[in-house]
Protein backbone atom coordinates (compact mmCIF):
# COMPACT_ATOMS: atom_id res chain seq x y z
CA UNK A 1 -5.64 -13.40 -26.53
CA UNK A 2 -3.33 -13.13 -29.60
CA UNK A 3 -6.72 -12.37 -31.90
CA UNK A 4 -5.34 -9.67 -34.30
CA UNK A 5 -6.71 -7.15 -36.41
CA UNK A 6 -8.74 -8.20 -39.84
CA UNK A 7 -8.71 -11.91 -38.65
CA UNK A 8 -11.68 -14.08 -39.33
CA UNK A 9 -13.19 -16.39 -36.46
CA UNK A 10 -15.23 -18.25 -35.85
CA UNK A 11 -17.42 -17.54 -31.93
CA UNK A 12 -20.77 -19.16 -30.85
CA UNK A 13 -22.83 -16.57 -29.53
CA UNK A 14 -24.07 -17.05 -25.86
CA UNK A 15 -25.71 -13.31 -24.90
CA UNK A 16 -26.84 -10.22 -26.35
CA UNK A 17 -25.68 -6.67 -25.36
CA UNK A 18 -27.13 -3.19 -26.40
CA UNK A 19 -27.24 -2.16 -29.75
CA UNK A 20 -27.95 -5.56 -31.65
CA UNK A 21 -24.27 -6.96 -30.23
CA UNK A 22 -24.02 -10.58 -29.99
CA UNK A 23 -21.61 -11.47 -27.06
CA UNK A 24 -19.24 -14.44 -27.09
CA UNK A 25 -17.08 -15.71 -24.05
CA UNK A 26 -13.75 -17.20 -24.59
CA UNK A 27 -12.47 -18.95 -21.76
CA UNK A 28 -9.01 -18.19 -20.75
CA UNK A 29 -6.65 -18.49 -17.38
CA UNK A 30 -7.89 -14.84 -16.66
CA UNK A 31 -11.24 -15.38 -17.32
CA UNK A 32 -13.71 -14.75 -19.80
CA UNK A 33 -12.44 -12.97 -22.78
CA UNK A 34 -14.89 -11.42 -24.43
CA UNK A 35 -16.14 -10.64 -28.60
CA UNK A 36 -18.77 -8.58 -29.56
CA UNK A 37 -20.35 -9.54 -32.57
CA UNK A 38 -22.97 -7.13 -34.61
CA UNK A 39 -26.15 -8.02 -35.87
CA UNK A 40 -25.84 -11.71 -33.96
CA UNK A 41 -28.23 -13.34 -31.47
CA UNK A 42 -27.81 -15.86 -28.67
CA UNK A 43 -27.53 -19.34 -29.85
CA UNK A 44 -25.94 -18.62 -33.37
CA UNK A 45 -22.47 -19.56 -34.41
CA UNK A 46 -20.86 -17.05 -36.20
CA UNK A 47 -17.78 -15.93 -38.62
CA UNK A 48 -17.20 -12.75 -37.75
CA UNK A 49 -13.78 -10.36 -38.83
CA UNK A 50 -12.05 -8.35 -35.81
CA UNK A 51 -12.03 -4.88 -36.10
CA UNK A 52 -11.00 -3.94 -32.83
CA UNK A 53 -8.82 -5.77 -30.14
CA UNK A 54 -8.10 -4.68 -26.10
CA UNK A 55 -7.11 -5.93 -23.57
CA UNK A 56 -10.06 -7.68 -22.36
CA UNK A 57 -12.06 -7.51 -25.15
CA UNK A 58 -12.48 -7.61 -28.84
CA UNK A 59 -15.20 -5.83 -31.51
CA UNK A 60 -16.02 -8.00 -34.65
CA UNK A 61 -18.18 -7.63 -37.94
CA UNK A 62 -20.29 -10.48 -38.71
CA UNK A 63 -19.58 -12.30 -41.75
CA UNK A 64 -22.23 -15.24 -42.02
CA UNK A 65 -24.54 -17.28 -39.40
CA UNK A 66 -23.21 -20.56 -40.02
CA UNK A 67 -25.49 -22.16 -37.34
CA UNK A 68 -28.97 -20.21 -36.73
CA UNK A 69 -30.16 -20.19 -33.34
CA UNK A 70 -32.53 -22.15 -31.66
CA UNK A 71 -34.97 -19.75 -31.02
CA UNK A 72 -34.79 -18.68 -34.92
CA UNK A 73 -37.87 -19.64 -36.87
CA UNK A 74 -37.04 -19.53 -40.39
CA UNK A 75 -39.38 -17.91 -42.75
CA UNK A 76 -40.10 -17.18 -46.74
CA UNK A 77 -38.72 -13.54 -46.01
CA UNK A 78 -35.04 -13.16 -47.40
CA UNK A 79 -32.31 -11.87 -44.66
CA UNK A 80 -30.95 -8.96 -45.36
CA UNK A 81 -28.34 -6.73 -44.26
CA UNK A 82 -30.99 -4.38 -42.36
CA UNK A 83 -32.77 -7.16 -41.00
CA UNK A 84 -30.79 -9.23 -39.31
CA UNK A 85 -33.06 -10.72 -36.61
CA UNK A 86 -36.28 -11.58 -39.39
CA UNK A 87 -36.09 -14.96 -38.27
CA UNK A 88 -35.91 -14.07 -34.28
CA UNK A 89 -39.75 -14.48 -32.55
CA UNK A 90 -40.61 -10.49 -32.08
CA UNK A 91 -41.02 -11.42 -28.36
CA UNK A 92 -37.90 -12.57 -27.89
CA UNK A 93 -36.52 -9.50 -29.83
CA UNK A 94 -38.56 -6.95 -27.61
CA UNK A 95 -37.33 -9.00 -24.20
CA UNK A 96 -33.51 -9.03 -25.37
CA UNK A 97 -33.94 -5.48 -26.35
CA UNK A 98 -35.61 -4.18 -22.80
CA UNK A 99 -33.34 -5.57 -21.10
CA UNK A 100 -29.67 -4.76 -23.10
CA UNK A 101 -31.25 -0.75 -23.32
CA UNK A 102 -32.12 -0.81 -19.25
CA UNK A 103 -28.64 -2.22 -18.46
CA UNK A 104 -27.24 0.75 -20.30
CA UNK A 105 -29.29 3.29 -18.54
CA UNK A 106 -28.07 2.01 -15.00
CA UNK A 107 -24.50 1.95 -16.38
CA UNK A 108 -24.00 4.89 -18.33
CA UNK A 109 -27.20 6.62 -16.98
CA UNK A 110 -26.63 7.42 -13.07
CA UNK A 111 -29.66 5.15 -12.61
CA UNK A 112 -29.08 2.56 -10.19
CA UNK A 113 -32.68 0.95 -10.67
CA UNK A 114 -33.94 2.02 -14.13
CA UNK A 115 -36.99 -0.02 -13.21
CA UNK A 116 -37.54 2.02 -10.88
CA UNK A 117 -38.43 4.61 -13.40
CA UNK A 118 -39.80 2.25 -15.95
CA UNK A 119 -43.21 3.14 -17.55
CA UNK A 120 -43.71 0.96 -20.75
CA UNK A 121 -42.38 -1.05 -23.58
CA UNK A 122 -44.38 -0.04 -26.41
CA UNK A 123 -44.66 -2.38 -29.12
CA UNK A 124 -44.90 -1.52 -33.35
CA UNK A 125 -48.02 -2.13 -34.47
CA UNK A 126 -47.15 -3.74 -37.39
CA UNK A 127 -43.76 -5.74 -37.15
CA UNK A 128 -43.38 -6.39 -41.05
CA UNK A 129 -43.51 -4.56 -44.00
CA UNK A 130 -42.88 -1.32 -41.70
CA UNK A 131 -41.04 0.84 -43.55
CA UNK A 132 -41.72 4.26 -45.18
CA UNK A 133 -38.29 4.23 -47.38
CA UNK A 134 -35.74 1.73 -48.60
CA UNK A 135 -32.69 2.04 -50.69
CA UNK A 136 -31.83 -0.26 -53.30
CA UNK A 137 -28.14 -0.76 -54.59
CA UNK A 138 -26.95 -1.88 -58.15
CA UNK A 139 -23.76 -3.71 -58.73
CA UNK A 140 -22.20 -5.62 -61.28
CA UNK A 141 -20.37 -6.95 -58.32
CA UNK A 142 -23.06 -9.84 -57.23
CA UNK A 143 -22.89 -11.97 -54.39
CA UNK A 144 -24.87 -15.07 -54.79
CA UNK A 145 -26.45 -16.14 -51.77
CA UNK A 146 -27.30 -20.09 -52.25
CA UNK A 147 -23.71 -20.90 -53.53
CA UNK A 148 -21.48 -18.63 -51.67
CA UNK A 149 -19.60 -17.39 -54.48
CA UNK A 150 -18.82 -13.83 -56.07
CA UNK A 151 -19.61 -12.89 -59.85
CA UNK A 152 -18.33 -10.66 -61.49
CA UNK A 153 -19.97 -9.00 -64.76
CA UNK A 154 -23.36 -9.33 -63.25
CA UNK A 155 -26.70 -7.10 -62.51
CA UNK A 156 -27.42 -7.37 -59.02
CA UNK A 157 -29.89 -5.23 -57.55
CA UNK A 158 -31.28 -5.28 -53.60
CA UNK A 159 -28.43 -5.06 -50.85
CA UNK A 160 -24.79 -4.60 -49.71
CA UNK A 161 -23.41 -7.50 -49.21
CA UNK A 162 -22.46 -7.83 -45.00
CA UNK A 163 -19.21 -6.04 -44.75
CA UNK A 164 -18.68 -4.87 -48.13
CA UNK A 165 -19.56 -1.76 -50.23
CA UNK A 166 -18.99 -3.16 -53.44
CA UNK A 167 -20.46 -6.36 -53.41
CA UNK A 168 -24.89 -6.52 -53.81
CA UNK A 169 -26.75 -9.47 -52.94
CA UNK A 170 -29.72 -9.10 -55.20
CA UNK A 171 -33.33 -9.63 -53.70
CA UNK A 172 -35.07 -12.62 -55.24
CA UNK A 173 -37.75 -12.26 -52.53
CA UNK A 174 -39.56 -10.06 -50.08
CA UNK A 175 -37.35 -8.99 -47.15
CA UNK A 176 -39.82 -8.62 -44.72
CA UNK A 177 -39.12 -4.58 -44.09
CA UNK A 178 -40.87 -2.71 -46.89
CA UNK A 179 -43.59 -3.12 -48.91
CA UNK A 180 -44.47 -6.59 -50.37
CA UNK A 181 -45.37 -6.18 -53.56
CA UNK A 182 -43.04 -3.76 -54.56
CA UNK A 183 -40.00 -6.19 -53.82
CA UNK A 184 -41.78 -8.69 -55.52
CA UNK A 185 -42.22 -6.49 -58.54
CA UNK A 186 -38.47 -5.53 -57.75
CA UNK A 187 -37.33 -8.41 -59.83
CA UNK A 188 -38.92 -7.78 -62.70
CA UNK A 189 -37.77 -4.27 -62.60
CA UNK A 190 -34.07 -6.00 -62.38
CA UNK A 191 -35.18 -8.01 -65.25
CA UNK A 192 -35.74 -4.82 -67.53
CA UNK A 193 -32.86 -2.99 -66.56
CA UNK A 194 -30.79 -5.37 -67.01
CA UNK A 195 -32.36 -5.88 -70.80
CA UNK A 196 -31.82 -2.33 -71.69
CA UNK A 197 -28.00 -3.41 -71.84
CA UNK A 198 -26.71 -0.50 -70.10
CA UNK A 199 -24.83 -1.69 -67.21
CA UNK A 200 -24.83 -1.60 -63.31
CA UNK A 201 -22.22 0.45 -60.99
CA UNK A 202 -19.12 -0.99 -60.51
CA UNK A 203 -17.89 0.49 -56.92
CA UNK A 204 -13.90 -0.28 -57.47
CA UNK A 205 -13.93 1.28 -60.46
CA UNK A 206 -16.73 3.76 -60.22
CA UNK A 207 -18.10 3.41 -63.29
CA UNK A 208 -21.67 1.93 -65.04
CA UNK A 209 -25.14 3.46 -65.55
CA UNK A 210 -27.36 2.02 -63.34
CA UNK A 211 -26.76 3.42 -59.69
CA UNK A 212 -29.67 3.34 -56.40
CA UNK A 213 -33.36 2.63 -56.55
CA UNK A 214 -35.23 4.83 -53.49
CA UNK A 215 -38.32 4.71 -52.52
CA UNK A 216 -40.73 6.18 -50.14
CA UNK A 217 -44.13 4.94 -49.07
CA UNK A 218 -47.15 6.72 -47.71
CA UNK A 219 -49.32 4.44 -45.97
CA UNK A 220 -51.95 6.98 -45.50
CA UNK A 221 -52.18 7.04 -49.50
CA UNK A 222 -50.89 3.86 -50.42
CA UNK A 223 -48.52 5.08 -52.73
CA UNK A 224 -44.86 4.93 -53.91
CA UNK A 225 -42.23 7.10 -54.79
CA UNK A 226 -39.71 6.47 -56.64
CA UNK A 227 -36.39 7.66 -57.62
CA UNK A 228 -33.36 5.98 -60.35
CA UNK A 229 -30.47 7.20 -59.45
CA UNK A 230 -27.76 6.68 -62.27
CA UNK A 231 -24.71 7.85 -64.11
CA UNK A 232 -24.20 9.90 -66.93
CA UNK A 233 -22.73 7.24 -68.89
CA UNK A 234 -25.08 5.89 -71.21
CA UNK A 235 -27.91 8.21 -70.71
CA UNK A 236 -28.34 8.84 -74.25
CA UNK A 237 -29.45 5.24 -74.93
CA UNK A 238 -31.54 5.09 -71.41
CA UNK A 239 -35.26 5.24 -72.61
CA UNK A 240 -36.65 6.93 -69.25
CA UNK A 241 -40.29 7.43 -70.92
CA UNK A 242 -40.34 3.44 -71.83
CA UNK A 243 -39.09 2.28 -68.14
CA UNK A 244 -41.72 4.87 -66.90
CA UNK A 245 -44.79 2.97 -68.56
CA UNK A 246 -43.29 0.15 -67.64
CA UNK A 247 -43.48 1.16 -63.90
CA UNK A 248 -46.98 2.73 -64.54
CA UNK A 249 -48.08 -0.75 -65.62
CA UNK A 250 -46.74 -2.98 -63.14
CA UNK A 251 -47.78 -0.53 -60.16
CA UNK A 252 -50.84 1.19 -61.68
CA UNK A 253 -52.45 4.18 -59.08
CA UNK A 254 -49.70 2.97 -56.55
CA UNK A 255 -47.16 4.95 -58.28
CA UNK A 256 -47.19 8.55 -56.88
CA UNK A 257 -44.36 9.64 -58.89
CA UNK A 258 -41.12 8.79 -60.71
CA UNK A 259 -37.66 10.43 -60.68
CA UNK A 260 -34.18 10.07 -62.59
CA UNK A 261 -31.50 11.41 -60.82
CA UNK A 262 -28.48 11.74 -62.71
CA UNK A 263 -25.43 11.95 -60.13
CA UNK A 264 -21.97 11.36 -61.47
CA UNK A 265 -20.16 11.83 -57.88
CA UNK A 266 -18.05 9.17 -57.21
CA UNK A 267 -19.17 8.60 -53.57
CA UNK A 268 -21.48 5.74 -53.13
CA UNK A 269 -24.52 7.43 -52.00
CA UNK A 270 -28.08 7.60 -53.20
CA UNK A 271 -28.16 10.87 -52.12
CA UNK A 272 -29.42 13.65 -54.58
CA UNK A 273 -28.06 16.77 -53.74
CA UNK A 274 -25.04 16.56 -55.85
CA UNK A 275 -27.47 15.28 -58.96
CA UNK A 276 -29.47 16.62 -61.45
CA UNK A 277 -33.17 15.70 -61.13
CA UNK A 278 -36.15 15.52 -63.54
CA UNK A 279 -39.47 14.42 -63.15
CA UNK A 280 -40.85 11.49 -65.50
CA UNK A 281 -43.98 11.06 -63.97
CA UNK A 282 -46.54 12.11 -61.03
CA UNK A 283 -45.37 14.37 -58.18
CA UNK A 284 -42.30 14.76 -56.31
CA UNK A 285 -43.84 14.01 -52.75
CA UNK A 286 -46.08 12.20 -51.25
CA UNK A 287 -48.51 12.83 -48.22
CA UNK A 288 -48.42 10.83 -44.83
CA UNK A 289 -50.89 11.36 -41.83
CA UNK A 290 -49.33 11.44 -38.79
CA UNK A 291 -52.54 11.98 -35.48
CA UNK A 292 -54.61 13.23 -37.75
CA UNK A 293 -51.94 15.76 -39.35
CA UNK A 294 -51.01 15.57 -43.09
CA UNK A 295 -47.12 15.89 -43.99
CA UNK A 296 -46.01 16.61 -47.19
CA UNK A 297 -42.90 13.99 -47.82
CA UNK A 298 -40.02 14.34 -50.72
CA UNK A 299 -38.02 12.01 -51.41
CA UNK A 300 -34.91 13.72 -49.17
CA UNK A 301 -37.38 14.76 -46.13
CA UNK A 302 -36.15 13.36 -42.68
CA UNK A 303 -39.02 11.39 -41.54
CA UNK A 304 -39.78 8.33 -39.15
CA UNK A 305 -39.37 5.12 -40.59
CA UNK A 306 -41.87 3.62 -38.86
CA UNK A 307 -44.99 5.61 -39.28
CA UNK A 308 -47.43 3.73 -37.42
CA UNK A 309 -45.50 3.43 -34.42
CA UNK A 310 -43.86 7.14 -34.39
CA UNK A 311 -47.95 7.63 -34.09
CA UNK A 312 -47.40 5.61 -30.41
CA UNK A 313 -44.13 7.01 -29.46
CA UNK A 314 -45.39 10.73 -30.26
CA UNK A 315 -48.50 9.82 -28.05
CA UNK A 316 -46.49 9.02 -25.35
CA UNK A 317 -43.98 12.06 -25.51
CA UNK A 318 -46.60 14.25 -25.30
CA UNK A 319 -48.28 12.84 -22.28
CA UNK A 320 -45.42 13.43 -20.73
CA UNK A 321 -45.09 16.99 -22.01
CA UNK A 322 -48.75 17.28 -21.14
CA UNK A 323 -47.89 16.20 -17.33
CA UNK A 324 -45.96 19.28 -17.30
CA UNK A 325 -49.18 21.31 -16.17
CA UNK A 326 -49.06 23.94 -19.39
CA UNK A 327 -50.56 27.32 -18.78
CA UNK A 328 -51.74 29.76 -21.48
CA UNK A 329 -49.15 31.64 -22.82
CA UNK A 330 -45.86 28.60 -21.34
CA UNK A 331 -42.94 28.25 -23.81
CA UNK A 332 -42.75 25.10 -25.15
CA UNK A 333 -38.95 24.59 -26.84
CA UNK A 334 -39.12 21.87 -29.51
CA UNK A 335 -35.00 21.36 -30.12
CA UNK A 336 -33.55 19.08 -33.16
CA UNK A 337 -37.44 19.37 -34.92
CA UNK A 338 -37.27 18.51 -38.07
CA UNK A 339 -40.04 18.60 -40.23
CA UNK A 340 -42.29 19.76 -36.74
CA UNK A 341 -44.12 16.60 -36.33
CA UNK A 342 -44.34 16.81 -32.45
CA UNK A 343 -44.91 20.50 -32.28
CA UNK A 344 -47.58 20.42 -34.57
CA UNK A 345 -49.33 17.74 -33.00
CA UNK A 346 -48.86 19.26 -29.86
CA UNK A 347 -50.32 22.67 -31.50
CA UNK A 348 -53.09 21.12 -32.33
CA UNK A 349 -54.23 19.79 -29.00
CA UNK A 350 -53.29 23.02 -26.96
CA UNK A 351 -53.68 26.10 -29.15
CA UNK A 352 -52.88 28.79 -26.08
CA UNK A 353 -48.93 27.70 -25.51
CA UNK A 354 -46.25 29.23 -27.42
CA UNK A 355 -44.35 26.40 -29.17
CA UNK A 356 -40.85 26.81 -30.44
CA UNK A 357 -39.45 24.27 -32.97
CA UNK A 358 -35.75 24.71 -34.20
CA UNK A 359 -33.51 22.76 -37.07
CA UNK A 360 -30.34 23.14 -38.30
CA UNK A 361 -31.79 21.84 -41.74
CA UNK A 362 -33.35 24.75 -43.42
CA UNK A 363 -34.79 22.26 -46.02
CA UNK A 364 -36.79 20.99 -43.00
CA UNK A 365 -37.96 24.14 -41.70
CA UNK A 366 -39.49 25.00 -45.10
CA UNK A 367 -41.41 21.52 -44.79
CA UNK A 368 -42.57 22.18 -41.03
CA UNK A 369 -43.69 26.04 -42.31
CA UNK A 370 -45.44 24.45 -45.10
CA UNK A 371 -47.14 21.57 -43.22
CA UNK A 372 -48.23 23.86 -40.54
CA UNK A 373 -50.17 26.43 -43.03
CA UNK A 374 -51.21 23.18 -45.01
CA UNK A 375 -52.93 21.82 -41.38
CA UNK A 376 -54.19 24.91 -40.56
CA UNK A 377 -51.78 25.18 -37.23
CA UNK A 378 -50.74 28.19 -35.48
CA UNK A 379 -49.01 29.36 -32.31
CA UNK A 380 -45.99 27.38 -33.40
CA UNK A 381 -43.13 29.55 -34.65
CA UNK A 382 -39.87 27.62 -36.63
CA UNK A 383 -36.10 28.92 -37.15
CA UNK A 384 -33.48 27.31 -39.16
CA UNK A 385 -30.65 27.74 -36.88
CA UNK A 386 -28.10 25.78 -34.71
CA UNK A 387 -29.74 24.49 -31.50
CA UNK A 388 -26.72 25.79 -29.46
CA UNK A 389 -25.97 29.36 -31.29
CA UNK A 390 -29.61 29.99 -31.11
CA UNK A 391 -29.88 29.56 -27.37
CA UNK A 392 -26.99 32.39 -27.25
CA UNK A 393 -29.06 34.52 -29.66
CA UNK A 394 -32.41 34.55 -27.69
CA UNK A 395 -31.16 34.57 -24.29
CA UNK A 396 -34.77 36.41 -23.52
CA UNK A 397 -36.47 32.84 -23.55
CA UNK A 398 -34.52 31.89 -20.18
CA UNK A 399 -36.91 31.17 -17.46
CA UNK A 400 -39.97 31.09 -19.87
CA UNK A 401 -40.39 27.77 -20.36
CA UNK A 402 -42.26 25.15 -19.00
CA UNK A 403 -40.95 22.67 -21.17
CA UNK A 404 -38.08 21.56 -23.77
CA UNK A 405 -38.31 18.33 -26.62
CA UNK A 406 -35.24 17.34 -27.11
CA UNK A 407 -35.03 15.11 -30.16
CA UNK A 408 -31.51 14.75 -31.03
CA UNK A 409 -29.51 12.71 -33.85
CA UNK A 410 -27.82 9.46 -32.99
CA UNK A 411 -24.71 11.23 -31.52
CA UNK A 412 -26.70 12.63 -29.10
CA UNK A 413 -26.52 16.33 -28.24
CA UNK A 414 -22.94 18.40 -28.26
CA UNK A 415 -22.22 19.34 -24.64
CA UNK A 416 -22.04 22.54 -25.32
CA UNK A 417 -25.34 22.99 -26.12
CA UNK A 418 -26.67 20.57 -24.00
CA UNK A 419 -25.82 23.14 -21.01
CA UNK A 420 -27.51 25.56 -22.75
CA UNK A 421 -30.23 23.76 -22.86
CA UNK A 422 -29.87 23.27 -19.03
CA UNK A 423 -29.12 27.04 -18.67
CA UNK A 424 -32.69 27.34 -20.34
CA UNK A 425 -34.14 26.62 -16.99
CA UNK A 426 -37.37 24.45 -18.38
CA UNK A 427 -39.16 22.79 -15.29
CA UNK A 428 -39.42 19.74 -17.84
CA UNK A 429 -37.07 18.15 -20.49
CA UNK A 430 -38.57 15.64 -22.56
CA UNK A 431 -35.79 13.48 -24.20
CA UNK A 432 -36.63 11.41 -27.33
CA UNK A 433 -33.73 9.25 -28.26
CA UNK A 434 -33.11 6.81 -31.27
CA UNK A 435 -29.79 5.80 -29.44
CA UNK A 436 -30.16 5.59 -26.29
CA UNK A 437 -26.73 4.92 -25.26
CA UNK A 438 -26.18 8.99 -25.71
CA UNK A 439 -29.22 9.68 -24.11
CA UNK A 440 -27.57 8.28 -21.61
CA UNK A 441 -24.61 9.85 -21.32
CA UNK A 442 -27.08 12.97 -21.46
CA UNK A 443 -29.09 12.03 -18.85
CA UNK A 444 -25.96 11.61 -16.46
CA UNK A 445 -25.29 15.15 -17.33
CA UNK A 446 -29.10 16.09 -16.81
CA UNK A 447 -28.98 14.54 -13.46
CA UNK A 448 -25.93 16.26 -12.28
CA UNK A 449 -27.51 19.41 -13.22
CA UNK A 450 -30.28 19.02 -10.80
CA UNK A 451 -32.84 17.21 -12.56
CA UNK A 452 -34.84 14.08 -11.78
CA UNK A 453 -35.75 11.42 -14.18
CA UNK A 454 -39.41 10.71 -13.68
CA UNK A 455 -40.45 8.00 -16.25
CA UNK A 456 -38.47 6.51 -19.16
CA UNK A 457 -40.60 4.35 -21.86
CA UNK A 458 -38.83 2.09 -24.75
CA UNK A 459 -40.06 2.07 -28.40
CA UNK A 460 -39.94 -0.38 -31.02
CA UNK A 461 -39.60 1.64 -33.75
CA UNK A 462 -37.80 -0.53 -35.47
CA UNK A 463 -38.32 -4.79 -35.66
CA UNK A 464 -36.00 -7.35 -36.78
CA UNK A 465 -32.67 -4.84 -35.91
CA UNK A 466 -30.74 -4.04 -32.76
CA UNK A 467 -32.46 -0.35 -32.59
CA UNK A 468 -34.57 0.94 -29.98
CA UNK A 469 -36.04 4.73 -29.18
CA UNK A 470 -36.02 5.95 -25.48
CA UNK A 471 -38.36 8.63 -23.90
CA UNK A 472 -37.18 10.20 -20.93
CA UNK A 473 -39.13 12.44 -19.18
CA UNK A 474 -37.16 14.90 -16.32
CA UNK A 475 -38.12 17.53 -13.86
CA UNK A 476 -36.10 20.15 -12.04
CA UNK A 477 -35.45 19.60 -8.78
């Protein structure tokens, strides 16, 4: 195919692969030829740009649906970047979805019948309004969705346009994803800002006041927090008392606290740690209850997105890690922990096993420490420390423990320390992945190594996107 580089086609979509990839077939005297196409569905014609061309197949960005699908029922939510399947019956979502991630476990996996092995799809509980934190994006760059066209010396404020970091298409409705009301009182926040005359981000030219909107949500208190990020430009004639009554008004005991982040680092990021933060109202964190636990949240804490169904997919790790047979005084090796969600849970259910949990973040191990005295949990101990350096440091855990979590970023775990993990010894890995295309690659690895996989279960965590979370549970042979 002479498809090149940067061009933009046009492709109807006829299948859908792991990962949210629309697949479309072009025929040719060799056969199908072959574009994946992100964020599409089966039945949708689609402009998409290539970004990647081989042999036999090419990699493409979606651009716009121009034809919806058949199986798309359109809604009063607005489509958004992050949402790409809002109008796609959940059912449909959750069948595409088991049966893209299964393919990839038999392919990648060393699993010739993953259904073999297959214990449950489990379902989100709630499959809008889901999320516990969005990110909002100014621009004076502002895509406007019913016409099509681009303008420029605007306020836009909601979300990137597809394929573009400059451009914003601004939410004039809920999406769908986070909480209703706020997005609804969203546009009268962009209605005020934009009043105050001070002007949004430009991305080309890195320069403006207004910045990122972030907000977290705990649904165990029904509250928000909030955070402005902006520039320094301007800040003199910001009034960031006035905005916070304003906020206080529209969201009354909702609002858990308020933050202005002043960050002048060029990188388009809402992240904080470069910025100077103050206070303007409430407290800096908010509480969710995870099985009966409290966590204490900040507005930069790694936490699930989905809180109500991280509830089902922790239930169903540690069933697993229960199946294990613990005995008083077993090591159990929580790896990539976090904030210590699982191993406090677990700690609180089986008070005689030594539990383990270990971050590279030392932020996060402060929150686990804190959340564990705050719960009243002990018998869990936490280190900030490299998963793979610290299996060479405490070499005296080898053959000690009944059981390792392995809850790994996206990338999946380095190889090195993955056979370190192996060289552990556990009888029992437990492997929660949010990608589990790496998991597996791991598992490949796992299986070489003399392990079996048991049972592997598929989570929902997230609805309306191509993501999907894996448990794996494996014993050593």
């Amino acid at each position: 195919m002479q498809f090149k580089r940067g061009e933009v086609v046009t492709v109807e979509i006829s299948a859908y692969a792991f990962g949210g990839r629309g697949i479309a077939k072009i025929p040719t005297e060799e056969g199908d030829y072959i574009i994946f196409v992100d964020n599409t569905f089966p039945g949708q014609t689609a402009k998409a740009r290539i970004t990647k061309k081989k042999k036999r197949f090419a990699e493409a960005k979606l651009i716009d649906v121009i034809k919806r699908s058949p199986l798309e029922v359109i809604s009063d939510f607005q489509e958004i970047s992050g949402g790409p399947y809002i109008y796609v019956p959940i059912e449909v979502q959750e069948k595409e979805k088991k049966e893209a991630t299964l393919e990839v476990i038999r392919r990648i996996g060393g699993i010739e019948d993953p259904s073999a092995v297959f214990d449950e799809f489990i379902s989100s509980p709630e499959h809008f309004f889901y999320r516990n934190k969005m990110e909002y994006s100014f621009s004076c760059i502002e895509h406007d969705r019913e016409t099509g066209e681009d303008i420029d010396d605007a306020f836009a404020l909601g979300f990137k346009r597809r394929g573009t970091w400059w451009k914003v298409e601004s939410l004039n409705k809920a999406s769908g994803m986070f909480d209703e009301y706020w997005e609804t009182v969203l546009i009268e926040v962009r209605q005020y800002l934009e009043k105050t005359g001070l002007l949004a981000w430009h991305p080309p030219g890195k320069h403006g006041f207004f910045r990122h909107i972030v907000v977290r949500k705990s649904f165990h208190q029904d509250q928000l927090l909030i955070n402005l990020v902006t520039s320094s430009d301007g800040v003199e004639q910001f009034d960031a008392e006035a905005f916070s009554s304003f906020l206080q008004e529209k969201l009354g005991k909702r609002l858990a606290g308020l933050q202005h982040t002043i960050n002048d680092n060029v990188a388009d990021r809402a992240k904080i740690e470069n910025g100077k933060i103050t206070l303007l109202y409430g407290e800096p964190i908010v509480v969710e209850q995870l099985l009966g636990l409290n966590f204490e949240i900040s507005m930069e804490s790694f936490f699930q997105t989905n809180p109500k169904c991280a509830e089902k997919l922790y239930t169903k790790a540690l069933d697993y890690v229960m199946e294990g047979n613990l005995k008083p005084d077993d090591v159990v090796m929580d790896l990539f922990c976090g904030t210590g969600t699982i191993g406090q849970i677990l700690a609180s259910k089986m008070n005689n096993v030594r539990i383990v949990g270990v971050d590279i973040v030392a932020e996060a191990i402060e929150d686990a420490k804190r959340n564990a005295e705050n719960n009243g949990i002990s018998g869990i101990e936490f280190y900030a420390a490299d998963v793979g350096k610290f299996l060479s440091e405490y070499p005296d855990f080898k053959g000690k423990i009944n059981t390792v979590i392995l809850d790994p970023p996206r990338a999946g775990i380095a190889p090195k320390s993955l056979l370190k993990v192996i060289n552990l010894g556990a009888k029992h890995i437990v492997y929660i992945s949010c990608n589990p295309s790496t998991q597996a690659r791991d598992m490949d690895t796992l299986i070489q190594a003399g392990y079996k996989v048991d049972k592997i279960s598929l989570v929902d965590q997230f609805p309306h996107t191509g993501h999907i979370e894996s448990i794996a549970k494996f014993t050593k042979k």
